[in-house]
Protein backbone atom coordinates (compact mmCIF):
# COMPACT_ATOMS: atom_id res chain seq x y z
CA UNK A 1 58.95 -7.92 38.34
CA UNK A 2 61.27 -5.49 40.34
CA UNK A 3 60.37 -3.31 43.49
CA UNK A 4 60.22 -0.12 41.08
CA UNK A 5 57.02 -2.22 39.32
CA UNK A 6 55.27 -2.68 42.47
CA UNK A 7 55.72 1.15 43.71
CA UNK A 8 54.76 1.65 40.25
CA UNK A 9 51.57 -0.41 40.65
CA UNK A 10 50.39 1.53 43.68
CA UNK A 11 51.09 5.06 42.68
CA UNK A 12 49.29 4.48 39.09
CA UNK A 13 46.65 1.28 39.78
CA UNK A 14 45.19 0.14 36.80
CA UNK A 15 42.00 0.28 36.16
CA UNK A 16 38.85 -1.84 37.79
CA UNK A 17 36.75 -3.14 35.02
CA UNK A 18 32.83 -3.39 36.28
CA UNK A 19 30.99 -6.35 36.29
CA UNK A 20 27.37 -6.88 35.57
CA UNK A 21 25.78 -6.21 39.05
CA UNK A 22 28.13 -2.96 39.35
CA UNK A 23 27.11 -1.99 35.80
CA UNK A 24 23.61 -2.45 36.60
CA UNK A 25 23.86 0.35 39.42
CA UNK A 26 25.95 2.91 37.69
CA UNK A 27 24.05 2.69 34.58
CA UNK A 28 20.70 3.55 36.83
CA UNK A 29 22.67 6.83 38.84
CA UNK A 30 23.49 7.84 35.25
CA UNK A 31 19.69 7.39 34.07
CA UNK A 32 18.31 9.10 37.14
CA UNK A 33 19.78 12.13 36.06
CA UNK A 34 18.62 12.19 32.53
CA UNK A 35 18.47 9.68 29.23
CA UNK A 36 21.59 8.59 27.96
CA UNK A 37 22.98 6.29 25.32
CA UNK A 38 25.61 3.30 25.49
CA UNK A 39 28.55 5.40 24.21
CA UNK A 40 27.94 8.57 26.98
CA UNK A 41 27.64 5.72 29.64
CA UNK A 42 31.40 4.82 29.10
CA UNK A 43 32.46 7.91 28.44
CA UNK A 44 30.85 9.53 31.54
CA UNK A 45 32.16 6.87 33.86
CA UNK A 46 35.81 7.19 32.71
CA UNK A 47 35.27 10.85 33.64
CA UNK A 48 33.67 10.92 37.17
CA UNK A 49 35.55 7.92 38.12
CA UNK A 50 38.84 7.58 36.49
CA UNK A 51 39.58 4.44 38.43
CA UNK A 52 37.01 2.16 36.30
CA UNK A 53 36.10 0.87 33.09
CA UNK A 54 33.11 -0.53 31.78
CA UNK A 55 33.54 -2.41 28.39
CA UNK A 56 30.77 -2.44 25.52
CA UNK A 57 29.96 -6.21 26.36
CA UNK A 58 29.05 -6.00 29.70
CA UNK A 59 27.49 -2.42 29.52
CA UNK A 60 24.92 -3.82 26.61
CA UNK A 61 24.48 -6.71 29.24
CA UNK A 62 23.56 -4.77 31.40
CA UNK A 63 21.33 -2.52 29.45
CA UNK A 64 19.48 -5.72 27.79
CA UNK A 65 19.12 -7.27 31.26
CA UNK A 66 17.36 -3.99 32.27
CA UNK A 67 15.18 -4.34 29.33
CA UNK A 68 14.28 -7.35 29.99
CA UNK A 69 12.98 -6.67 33.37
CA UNK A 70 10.98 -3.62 32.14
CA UNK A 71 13.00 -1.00 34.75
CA UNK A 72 14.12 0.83 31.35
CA UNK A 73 12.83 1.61 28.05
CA UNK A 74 14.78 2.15 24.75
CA UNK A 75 13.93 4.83 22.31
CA UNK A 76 16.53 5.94 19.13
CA UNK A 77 17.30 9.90 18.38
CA UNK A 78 18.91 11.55 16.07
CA UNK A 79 21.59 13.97 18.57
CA UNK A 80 22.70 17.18 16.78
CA UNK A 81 26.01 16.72 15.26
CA UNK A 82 25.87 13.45 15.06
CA UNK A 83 25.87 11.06 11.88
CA UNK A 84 23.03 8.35 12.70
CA UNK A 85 20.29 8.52 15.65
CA UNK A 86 21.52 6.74 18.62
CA UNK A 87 19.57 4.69 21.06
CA UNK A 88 18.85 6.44 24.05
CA UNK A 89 17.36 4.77 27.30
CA UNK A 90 15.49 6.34 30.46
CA UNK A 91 14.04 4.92 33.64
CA UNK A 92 10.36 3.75 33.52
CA UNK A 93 8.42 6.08 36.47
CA UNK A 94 7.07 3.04 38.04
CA UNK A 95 10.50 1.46 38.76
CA UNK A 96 12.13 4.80 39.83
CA UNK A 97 12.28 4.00 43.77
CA UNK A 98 14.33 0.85 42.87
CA UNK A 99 16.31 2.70 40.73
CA UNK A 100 17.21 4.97 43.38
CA UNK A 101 17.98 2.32 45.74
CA UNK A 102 20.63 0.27 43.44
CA UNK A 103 21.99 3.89 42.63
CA UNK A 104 22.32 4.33 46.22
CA UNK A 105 24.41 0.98 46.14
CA UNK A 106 26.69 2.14 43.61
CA UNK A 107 27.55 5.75 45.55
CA UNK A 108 28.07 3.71 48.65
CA UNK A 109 30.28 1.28 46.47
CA UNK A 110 32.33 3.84 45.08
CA UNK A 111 32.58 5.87 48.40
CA UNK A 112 34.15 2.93 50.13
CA UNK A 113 36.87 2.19 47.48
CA UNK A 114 40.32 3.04 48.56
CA UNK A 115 39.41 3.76 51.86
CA UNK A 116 40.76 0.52 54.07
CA UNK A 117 38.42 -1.59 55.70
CA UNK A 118 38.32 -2.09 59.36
CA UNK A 119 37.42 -5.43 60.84
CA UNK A 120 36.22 -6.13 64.17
């Protein structure tokens, strides 16, 4: 390691790969704004926050966890220009407000990144 590799570090970070929990919240902001599918997920995130990453295993985690607590639904179809239908996912209306809320978490997660915490 030399100094030039640490000023490196800080000008250029790499990137923060979500966990579960984090996943879980970004994946329901994305889903109050409209259906999506697995591959739009990643994409979109790398694009409105170029700071993280969200690989396929824990984004289909997520999504299956989800599932599995009935706050989304899974439906497959076919997107113009595309080879094969894709599996698209929305919110279920009665689990909306909670969606909201963990959105909420993720905005106030992402808001606070970078910015250097004061303690008291």
């Amino acid at each position: 390691m030399t100094f030039e590799e640490i000023y490196q570090f800080f000008q250029e970070p790499p990137p923060i790969y979500l966990n579960k929990e984090l996943a879980v919240c970004y994946i329901l902001s994305v889903f109050l704004q409209g259906d999506s599918y697995g591959t739009e997920l990643i994409e979109q995130l790398e694009q409105e926050h170029s700071n993280y990453r969200l690989s396929d295993t824990v984004l289909y985690s997520a999504l299956k966890f989800l599932e599995k607590q009935g706050t989304i639904t899974g439906y497959w179809q076919k997107l113009e220009g595309r080879g094969r239908p894709r599996r698209m996912y929305q919110i279920l209306p009665e689990h909306k407000f909670q969606a909201q809320e963990l959105a909420r978490l993720w905005q106030e997660y992402t808001s606070r990144q970078g910015k250097p915490q004061i303690n008291q």
